[in-house]
Protein backbone atom coordinates (compact mmCIF):
# COMPACT_ATOMS: atom_id res chain seq x y z
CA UNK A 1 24.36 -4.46 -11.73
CA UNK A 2 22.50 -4.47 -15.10
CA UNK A 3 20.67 -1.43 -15.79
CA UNK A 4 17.98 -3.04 -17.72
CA UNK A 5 15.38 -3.94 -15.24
CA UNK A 6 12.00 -5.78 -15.48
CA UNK A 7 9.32 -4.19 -14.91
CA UNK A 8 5.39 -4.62 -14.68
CA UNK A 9 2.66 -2.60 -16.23
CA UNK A 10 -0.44 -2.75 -14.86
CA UNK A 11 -3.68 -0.49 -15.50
CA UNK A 12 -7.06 -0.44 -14.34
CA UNK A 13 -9.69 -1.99 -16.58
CA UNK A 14 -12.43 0.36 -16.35
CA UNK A 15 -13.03 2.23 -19.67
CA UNK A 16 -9.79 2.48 -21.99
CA UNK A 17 -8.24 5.48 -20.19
CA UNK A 18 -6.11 4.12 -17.42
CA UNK A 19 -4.50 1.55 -20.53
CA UNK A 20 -3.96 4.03 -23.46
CA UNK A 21 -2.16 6.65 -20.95
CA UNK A 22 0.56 3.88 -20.00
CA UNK A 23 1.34 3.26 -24.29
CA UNK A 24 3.41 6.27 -23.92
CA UNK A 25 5.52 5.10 -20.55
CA UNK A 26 5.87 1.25 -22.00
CA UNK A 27 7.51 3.13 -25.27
CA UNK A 28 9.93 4.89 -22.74
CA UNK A 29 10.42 1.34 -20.63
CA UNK A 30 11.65 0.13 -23.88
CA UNK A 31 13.49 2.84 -25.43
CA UNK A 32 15.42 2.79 -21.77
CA UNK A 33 16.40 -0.52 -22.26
CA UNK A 34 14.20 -1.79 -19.87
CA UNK A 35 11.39 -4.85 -20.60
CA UNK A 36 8.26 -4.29 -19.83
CA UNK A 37 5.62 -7.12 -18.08
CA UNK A 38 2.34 -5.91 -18.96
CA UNK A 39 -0.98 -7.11 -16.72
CA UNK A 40 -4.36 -6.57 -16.65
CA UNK A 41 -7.96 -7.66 -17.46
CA UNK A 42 -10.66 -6.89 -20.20
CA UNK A 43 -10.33 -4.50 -22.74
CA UNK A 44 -7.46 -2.97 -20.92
CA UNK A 45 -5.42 -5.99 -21.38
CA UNK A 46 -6.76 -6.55 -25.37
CA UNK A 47 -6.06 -3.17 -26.08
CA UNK A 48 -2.61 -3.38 -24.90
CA UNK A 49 -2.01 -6.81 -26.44
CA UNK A 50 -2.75 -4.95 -30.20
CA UNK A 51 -0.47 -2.42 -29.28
CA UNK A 52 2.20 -4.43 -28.23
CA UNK A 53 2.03 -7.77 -29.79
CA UNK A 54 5.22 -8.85 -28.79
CA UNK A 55 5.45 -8.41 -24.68
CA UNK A 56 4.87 -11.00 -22.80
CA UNK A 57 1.14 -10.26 -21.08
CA UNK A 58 -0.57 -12.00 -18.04
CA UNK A 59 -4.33 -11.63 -16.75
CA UNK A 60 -4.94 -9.85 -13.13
CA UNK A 61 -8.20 -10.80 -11.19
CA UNK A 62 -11.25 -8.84 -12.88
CA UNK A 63 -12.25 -5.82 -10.34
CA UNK A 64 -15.73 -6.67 -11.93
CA UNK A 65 -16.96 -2.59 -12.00
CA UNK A 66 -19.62 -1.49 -13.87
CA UNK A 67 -22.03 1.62 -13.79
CA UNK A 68 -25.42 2.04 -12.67
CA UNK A 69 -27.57 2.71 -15.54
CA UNK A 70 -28.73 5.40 -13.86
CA UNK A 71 -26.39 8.16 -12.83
CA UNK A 72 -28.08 8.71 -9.56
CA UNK A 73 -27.05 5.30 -8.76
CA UNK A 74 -23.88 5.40 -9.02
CA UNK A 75 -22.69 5.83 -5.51
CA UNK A 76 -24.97 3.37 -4.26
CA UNK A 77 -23.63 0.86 -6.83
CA UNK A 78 -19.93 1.44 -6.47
CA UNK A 79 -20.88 1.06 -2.29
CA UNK A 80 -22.70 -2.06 -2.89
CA UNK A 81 -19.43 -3.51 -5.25
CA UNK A 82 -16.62 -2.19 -2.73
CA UNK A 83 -15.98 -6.31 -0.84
CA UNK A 84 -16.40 -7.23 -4.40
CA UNK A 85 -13.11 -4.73 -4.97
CA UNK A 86 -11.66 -5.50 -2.57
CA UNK A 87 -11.39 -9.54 -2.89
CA UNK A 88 -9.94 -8.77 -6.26
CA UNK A 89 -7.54 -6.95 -4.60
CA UNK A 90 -6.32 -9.90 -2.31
CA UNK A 91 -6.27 -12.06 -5.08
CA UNK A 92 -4.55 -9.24 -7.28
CA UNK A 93 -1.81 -9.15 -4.51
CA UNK A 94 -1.38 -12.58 -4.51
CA UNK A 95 -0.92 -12.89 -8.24
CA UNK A 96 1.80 -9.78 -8.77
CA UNK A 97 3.63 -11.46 -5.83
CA UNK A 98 4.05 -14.32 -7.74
CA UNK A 99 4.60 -12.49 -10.65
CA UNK A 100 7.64 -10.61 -9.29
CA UNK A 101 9.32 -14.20 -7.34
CA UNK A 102 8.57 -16.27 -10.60
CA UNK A 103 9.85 -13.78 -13.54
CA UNK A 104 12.35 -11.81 -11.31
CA UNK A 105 10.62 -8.63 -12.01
CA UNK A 106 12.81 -5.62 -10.31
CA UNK A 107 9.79 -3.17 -10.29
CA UNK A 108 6.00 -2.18 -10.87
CA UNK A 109 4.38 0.54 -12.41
CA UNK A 110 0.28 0.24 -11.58
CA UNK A 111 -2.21 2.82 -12.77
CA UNK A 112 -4.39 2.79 -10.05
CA UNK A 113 -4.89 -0.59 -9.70
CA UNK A 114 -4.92 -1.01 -5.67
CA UNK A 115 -3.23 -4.11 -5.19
CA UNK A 116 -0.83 -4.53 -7.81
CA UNK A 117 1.76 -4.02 -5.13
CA UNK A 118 4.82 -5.98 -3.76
CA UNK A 119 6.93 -4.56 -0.74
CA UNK A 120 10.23 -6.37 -1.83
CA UNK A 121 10.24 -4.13 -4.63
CA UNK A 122 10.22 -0.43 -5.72
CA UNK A 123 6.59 0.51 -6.83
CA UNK A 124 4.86 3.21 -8.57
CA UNK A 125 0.97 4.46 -8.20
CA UNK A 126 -0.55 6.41 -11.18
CA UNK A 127 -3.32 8.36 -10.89
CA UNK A 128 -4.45 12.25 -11.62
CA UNK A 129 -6.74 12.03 -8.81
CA UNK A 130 -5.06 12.47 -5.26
CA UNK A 131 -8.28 13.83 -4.28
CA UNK A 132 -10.97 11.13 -5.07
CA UNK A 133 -15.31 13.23 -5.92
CA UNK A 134 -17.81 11.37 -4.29
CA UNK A 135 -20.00 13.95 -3.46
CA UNK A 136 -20.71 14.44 0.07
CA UNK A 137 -18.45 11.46 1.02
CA UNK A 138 -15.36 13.32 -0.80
CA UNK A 139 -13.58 13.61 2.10
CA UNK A 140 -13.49 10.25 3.09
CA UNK A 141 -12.93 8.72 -0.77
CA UNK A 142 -9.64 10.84 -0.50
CA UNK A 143 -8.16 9.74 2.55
CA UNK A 144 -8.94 6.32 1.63
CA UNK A 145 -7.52 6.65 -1.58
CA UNK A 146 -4.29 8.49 0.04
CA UNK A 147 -3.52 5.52 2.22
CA UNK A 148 -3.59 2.95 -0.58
CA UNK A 149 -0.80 5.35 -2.43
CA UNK A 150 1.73 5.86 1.00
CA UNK A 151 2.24 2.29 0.05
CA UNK A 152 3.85 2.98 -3.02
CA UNK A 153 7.58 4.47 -3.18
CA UNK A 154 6.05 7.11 -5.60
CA UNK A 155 2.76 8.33 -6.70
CA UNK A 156 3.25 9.84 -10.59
CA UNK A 157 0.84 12.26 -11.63
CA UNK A 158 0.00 13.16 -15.30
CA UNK A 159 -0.29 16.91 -15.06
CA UNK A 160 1.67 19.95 -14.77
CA UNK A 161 2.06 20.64 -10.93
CA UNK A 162 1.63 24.55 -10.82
CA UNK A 163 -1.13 26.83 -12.61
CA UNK A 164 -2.84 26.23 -15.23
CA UNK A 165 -2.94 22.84 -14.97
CA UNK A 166 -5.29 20.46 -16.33
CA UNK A 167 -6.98 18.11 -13.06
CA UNK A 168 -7.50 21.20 -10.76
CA UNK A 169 -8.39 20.07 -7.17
CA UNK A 170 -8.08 16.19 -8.65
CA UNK A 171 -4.59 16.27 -9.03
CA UNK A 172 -3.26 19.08 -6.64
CA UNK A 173 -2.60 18.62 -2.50
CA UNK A 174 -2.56 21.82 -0.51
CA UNK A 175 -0.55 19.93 1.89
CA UNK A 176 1.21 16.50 1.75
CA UNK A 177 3.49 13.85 2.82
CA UNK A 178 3.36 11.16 -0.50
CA UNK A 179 6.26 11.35 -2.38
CA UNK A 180 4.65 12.69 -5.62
CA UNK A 181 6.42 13.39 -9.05
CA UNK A 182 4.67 15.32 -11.86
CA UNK A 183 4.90 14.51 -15.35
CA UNK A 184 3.21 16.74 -17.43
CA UNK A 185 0.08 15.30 -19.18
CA UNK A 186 0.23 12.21 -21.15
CA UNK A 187 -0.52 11.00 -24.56
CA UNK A 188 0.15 8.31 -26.88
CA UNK A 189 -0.56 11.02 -29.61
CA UNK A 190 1.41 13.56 -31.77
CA UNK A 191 -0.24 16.80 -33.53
CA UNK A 192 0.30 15.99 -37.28
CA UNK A 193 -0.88 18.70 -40.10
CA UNK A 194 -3.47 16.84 -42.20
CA UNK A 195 -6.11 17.90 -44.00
CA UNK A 196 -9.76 17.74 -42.61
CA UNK A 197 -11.37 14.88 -43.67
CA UNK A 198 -14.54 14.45 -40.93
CA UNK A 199 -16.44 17.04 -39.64
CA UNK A 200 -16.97 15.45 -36.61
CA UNK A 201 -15.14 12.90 -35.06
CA UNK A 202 -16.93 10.63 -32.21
CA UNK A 203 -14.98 8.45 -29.55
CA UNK A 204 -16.56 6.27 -27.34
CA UNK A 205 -15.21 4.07 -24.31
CA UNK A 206 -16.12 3.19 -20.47
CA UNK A 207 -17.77 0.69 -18.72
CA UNK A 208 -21.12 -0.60 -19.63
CA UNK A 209 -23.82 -0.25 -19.66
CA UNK A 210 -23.26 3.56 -20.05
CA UNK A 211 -21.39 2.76 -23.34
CA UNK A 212 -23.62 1.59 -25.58
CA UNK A 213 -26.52 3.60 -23.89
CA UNK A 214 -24.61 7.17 -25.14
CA UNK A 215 -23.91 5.12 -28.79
CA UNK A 216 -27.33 4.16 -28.91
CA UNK A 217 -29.05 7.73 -28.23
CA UNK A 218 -25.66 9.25 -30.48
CA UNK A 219 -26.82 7.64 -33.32
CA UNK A 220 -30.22 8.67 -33.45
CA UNK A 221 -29.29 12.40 -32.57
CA UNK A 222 -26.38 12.80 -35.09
CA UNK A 223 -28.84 11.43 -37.66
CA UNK A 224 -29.13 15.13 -38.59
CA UNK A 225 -25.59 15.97 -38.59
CA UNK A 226 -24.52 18.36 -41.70
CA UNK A 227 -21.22 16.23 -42.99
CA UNK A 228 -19.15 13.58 -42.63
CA UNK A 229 -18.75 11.90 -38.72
CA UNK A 230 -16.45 9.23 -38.12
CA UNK A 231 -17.10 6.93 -35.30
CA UNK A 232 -15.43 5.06 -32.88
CA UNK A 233 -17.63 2.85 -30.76
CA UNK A 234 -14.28 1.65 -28.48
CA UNK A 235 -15.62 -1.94 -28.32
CA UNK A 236 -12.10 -3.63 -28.09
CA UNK A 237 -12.99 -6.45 -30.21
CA UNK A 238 -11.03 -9.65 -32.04
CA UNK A 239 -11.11 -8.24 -35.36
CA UNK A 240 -11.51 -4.54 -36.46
CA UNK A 241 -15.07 -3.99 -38.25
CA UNK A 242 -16.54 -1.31 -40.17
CA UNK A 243 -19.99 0.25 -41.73
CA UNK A 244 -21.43 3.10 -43.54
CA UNK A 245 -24.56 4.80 -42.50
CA UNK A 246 -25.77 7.57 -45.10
CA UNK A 247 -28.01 10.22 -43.26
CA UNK A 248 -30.05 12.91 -45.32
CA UNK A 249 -27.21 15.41 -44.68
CA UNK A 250 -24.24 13.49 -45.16
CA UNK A 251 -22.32 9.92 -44.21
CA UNK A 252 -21.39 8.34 -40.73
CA UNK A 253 -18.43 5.89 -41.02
CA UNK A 254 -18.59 3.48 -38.17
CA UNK A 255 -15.09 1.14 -36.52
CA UNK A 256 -15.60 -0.94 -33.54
CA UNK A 257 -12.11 0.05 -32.34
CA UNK A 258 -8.72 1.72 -33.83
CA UNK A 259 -5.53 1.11 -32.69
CA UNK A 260 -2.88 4.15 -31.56
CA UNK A 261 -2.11 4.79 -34.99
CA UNK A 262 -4.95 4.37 -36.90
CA UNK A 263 -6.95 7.07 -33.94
CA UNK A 264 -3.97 9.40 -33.80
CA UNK A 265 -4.61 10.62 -37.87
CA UNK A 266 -8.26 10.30 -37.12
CA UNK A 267 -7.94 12.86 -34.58
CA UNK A 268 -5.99 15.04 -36.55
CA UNK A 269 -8.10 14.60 -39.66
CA UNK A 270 -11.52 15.80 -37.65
CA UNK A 271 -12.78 19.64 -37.12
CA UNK A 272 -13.71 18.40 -33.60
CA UNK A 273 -14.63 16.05 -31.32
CA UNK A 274 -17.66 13.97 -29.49
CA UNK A 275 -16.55 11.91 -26.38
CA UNK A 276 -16.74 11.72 -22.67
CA UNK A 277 -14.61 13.94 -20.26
CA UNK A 278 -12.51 11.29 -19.24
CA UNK A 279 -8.94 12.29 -18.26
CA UNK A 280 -6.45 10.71 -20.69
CA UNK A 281 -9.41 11.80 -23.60
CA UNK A 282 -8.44 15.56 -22.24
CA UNK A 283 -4.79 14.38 -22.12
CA UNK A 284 -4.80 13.41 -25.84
CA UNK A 285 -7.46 16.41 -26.89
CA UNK A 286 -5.18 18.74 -25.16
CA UNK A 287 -1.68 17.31 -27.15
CA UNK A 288 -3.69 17.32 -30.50
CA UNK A 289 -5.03 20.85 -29.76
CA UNK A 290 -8.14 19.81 -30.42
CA UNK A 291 -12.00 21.85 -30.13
CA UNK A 292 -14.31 18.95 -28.30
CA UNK A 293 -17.78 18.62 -27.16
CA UNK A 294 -18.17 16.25 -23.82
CA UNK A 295 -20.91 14.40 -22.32
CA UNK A 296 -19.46 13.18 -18.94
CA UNK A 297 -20.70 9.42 -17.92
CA UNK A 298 -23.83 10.04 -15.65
CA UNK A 299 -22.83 9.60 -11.69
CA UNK A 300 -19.20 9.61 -12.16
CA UNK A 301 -18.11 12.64 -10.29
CA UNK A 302 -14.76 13.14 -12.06
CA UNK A 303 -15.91 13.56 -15.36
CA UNK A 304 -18.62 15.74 -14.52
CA UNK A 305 -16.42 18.14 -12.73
CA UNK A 306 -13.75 17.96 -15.70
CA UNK A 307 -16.45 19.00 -18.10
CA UNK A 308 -17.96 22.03 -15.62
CA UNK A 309 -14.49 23.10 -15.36
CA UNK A 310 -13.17 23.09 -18.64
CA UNK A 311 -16.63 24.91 -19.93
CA UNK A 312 -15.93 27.64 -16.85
CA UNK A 313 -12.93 28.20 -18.21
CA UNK A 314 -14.24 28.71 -21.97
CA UNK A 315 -12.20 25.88 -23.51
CA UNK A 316 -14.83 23.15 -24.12
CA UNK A 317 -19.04 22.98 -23.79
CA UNK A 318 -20.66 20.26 -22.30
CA UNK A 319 -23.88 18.51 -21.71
CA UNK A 320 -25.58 15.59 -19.59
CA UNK A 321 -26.21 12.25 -21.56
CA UNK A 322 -29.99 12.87 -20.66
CA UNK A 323 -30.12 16.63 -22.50
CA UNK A 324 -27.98 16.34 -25.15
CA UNK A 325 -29.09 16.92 -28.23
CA UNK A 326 -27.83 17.64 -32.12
CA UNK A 327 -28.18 21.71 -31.81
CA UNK A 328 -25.86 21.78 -28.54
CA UNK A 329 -22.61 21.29 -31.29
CA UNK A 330 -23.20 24.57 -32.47
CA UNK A 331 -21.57 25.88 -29.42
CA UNK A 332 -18.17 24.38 -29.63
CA UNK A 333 -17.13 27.61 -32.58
CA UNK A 334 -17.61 29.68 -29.00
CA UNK A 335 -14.95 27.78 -26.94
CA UNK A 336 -11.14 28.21 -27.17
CA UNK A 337 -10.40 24.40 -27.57
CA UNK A 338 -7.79 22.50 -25.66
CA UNK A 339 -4.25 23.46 -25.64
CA UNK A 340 -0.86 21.25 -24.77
CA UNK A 341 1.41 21.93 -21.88
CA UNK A 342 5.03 21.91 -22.88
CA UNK A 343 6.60 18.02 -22.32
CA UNK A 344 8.19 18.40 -18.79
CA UNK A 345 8.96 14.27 -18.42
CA UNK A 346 12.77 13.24 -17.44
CA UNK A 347 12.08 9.94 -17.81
CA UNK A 348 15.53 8.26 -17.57
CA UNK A 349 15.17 10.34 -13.63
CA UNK A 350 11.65 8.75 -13.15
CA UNK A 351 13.18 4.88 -14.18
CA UNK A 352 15.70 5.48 -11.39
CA UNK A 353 13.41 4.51 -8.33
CA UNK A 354 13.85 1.03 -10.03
CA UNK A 355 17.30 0.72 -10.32
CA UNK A 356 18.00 0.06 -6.78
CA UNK A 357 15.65 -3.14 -6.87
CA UNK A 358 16.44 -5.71 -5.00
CA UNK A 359 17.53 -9.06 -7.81
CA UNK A 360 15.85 -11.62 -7.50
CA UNK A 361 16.71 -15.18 -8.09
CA UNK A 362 14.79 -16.00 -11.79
CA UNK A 363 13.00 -18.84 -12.19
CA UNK A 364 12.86 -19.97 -15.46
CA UNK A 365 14.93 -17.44 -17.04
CA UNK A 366 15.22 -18.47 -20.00
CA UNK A 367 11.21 -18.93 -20.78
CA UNK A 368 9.84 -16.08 -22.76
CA UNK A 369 5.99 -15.88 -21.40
CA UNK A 370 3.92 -14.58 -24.01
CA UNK A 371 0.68 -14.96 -22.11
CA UNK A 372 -1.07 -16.98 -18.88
CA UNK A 373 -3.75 -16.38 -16.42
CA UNK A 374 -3.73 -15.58 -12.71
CA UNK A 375 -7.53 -14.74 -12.61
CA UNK A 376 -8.38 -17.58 -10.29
C-alpha cells in the first residue's frame, strides 16, 4: 500500500484562527510525504491559498457567522443563525463526500468544521474546546458539541493535556469516552532574536462587524501612543497594502494583512502586543514568548474567559472593547508574559489513523485541481 495518502484540510472560517493553526500540520502533511487537499471559505480559504500557492484548494459552503454588534447579543444571534449552520452543514457533507469519491482522498483533517465528515474514511476533529461557554446554556453547548466529535475517529487537541496547560476547563474532560490525542500547542511561528523595532505591535482578525469596530476605536485611542506601533488590520485582501500615520508622539505603520513570514519577524521585532484572546493568538504569543495586552471580542464566551484567566494567573492584562483605553498598556510591565510548552507532537504517530484508509478508485487521477467551487 503506498504510504503517501491524500488528505483534506479543512478549517472553520470564522476569524483567522482555526486557518493559521492548521499551516503548521499541512507543513507536517507534506514533509510526511503526504498531499494535502485544502477546503474552506472566506478569508480562511485566501489566507491559506497565499500560504500555499501551490495545493490544489476547493470552496466549502459558507457557515455565514457573524457577531452581534453588541456583545450582549451574541447568544441570541448565534441562536437565531443555528438552521442557518446547520444547512451549511448538509451541504458541507455533501460536498467533502464528493470530494473524497472524486479525488480518492484517504483521509480528513477538519478544524471544527461540523460536517466536513465522511464515514468511509478515517477522520480527525480539531478543536481546544471539548467543553463549549455559553453561559448558562454551557452545559448543553458541550454535549452538543461532544456528539458532533464521537463521529470522528479522533478528536486532536492543541494543548498540553496535564497542568499547566493553556485552555483550562476548554480543553480538559474530567471524564470521557472520545478518543482524544494531545498535541501540545500550535504555531506556525518560531522565536527568532531580533532587535526591537516597534514598540507596540497590533493584530487584528475575527468576524465582522466586531473587526473593524475594535480598529476603528484602536486608532483613535493609540493616537497618543509614545513610539512606533505597527499594525495589522487582518483584512485578507487581493493585494497587500500599506500606510503611515504620524501621531504627536511617534508613527503608526499600517498592512491590511501579512503572510506567515512576514508576521512571524513582526512579532519578534515588537516589545509587545495588542490583539484579541483568541486561542491560536495565545498559541503563537505563547511560542514567541511574548508580553500581550487582550481585548476579548464582546459576547464570545471563550475569549473572555481566556483573557480572565490568563490575567488571574499574572501572565497577561486585559480589558473589554467598551473600557479600553490608551493608559490600560501601562499594565502589561506588571504581567509575566506568555511562555511556550516544550513541543510534545509525534506526528508521523498522529498520520497513522490514515494509513489504514480504505483506497478508493480515483477518478481523474491524473488531473491536478488547483481550484473549484462546491458552495452551491
Amino acid at each position: 500500500m503506498n504510504s503517501s495518502k491524500r488528505i483534506l484540510v479543512a478549517p472553520l472560517n470564522w476569524g483567522l484562527g482555526h486557518a493559521t493553526r492548521c499551516i503548521p500540520i499541512i507543513h507536517e502533511l507534506l514533509k510526511h510525504g503526504h498531499q494535502p487537499f485544502i477546503a474552506s471559505d472566506g478569508v480562511a480559504l485566501a489566507l491559506l491559498k497565499k500560504e500555499f500557492p501551490h495545493l490544489p484548494v476547493f470552496d466549502l459552503p459558507s457557515y455565514k457567522i457573524s457577531y452581534a454588534e453588541k456583545g450582549k447579543h451574541f447568544k441570541i444571534k448565534m441562536i437565531w443563525d443555528s438552521p442557518k449552520v446547520l444547512k451549511a452543514m448538509a451541504k458541507e457533507k455533501k460536498a467533502v463526500k464528493r470530494l473524497v469519491k472524486e479525488y480518492g482522498l484517504d483521509g480528513i483533517i477538519s478544524d471544527n468544521r461540523l460536517g466536513a465528515y465522511y464515514k468511509k474514511v478515517p477522520c480527525v476533529f480539531i478543536t481546544h474546546q471539548l467543553n463549549v461557554l455559553s453561559g448558562n446554556t454551557t452545559w448543553m453547548s458541550s454535549k452538543a458539541h461532544q456528539k458532533i466529535i464521537k463521529k470522528f475517529d479522533e478528536c486532536w487537541v492543541p494543548d498540553v493535556k496535564g497542568k499547566p496547560n493553556l485552555t483550562g476547563k476548554l480543553g480538559h474532560l474530567k471524564k470521557t469516552k472520545l478518543n482524544i490525542a494531545y498535541l501540545g500547542p500550535l504555531s506556525r511561528f518560531e522565536k527568532k532574536e531580533l532587535p526591537i523595532i516597534y514598540d507596540l505591535m497590533v493584530l487584528l482578525s475575527g468576524p465582522e462587524p466586531q473587526r473593524t469596530l475594535l480598529e476603528e476605536k484602536l486608532l483613535m485611542e493609540l493616537n497618543g501612543f509614545k513610539g512606533n506601533i505597527l499594525f495589522v488590520k487582518g483584512k485578507i485582501e487581493e493585494e497587500q497594502t500599506s500606510e503611515e500615520i504620524h501621531s504627536p508622539h511617534g508613527k503608526i505603520t499600517l498592512f491590511n494583512f501579512m503572510k506567515s513570514d512576514e508576521l512571524e519577524n513582526a512579532l519578534n521585532q515588537s516589545k509587545k502586543v495588542l490583539c484579541r484572546s483568541g486561542y491560536t493568538t495565545v498559541m503563537d504569543l505563547a511560542k514567541l514568548e511574548k508580553k500581550a495586552f487582550f481585548i476579548p471580542t464582546p459576547g464570545q464566551y471563550e475569549q473572555e474567559y481566556l483573557a480572565k484567566r490568563m490575567q488571574k494567573q499574572g501572565l497577561v492584562p486585559f480589558s473589554t472593547q467598551e473600557d479600553f483605553i490608551l493608559d490600560d498598556l501601562s499594565k502589561v510591565v506588571d504581567y509575566k508574559g506568555l511562555n511556550q510548552f516544550e513541543p510534545m507532537v509525534d506526528f508521523s504517530s498522529l498520520f497513522s489513523v490514515f494509513v489504514a484508509a480504505e483506497v478508493f478508485s480515483k477518478v481523474n487521477e491524473n488531473s491536478e485541481p488547483t481550484s473549484t467551487s462546491l458552495s452551491t
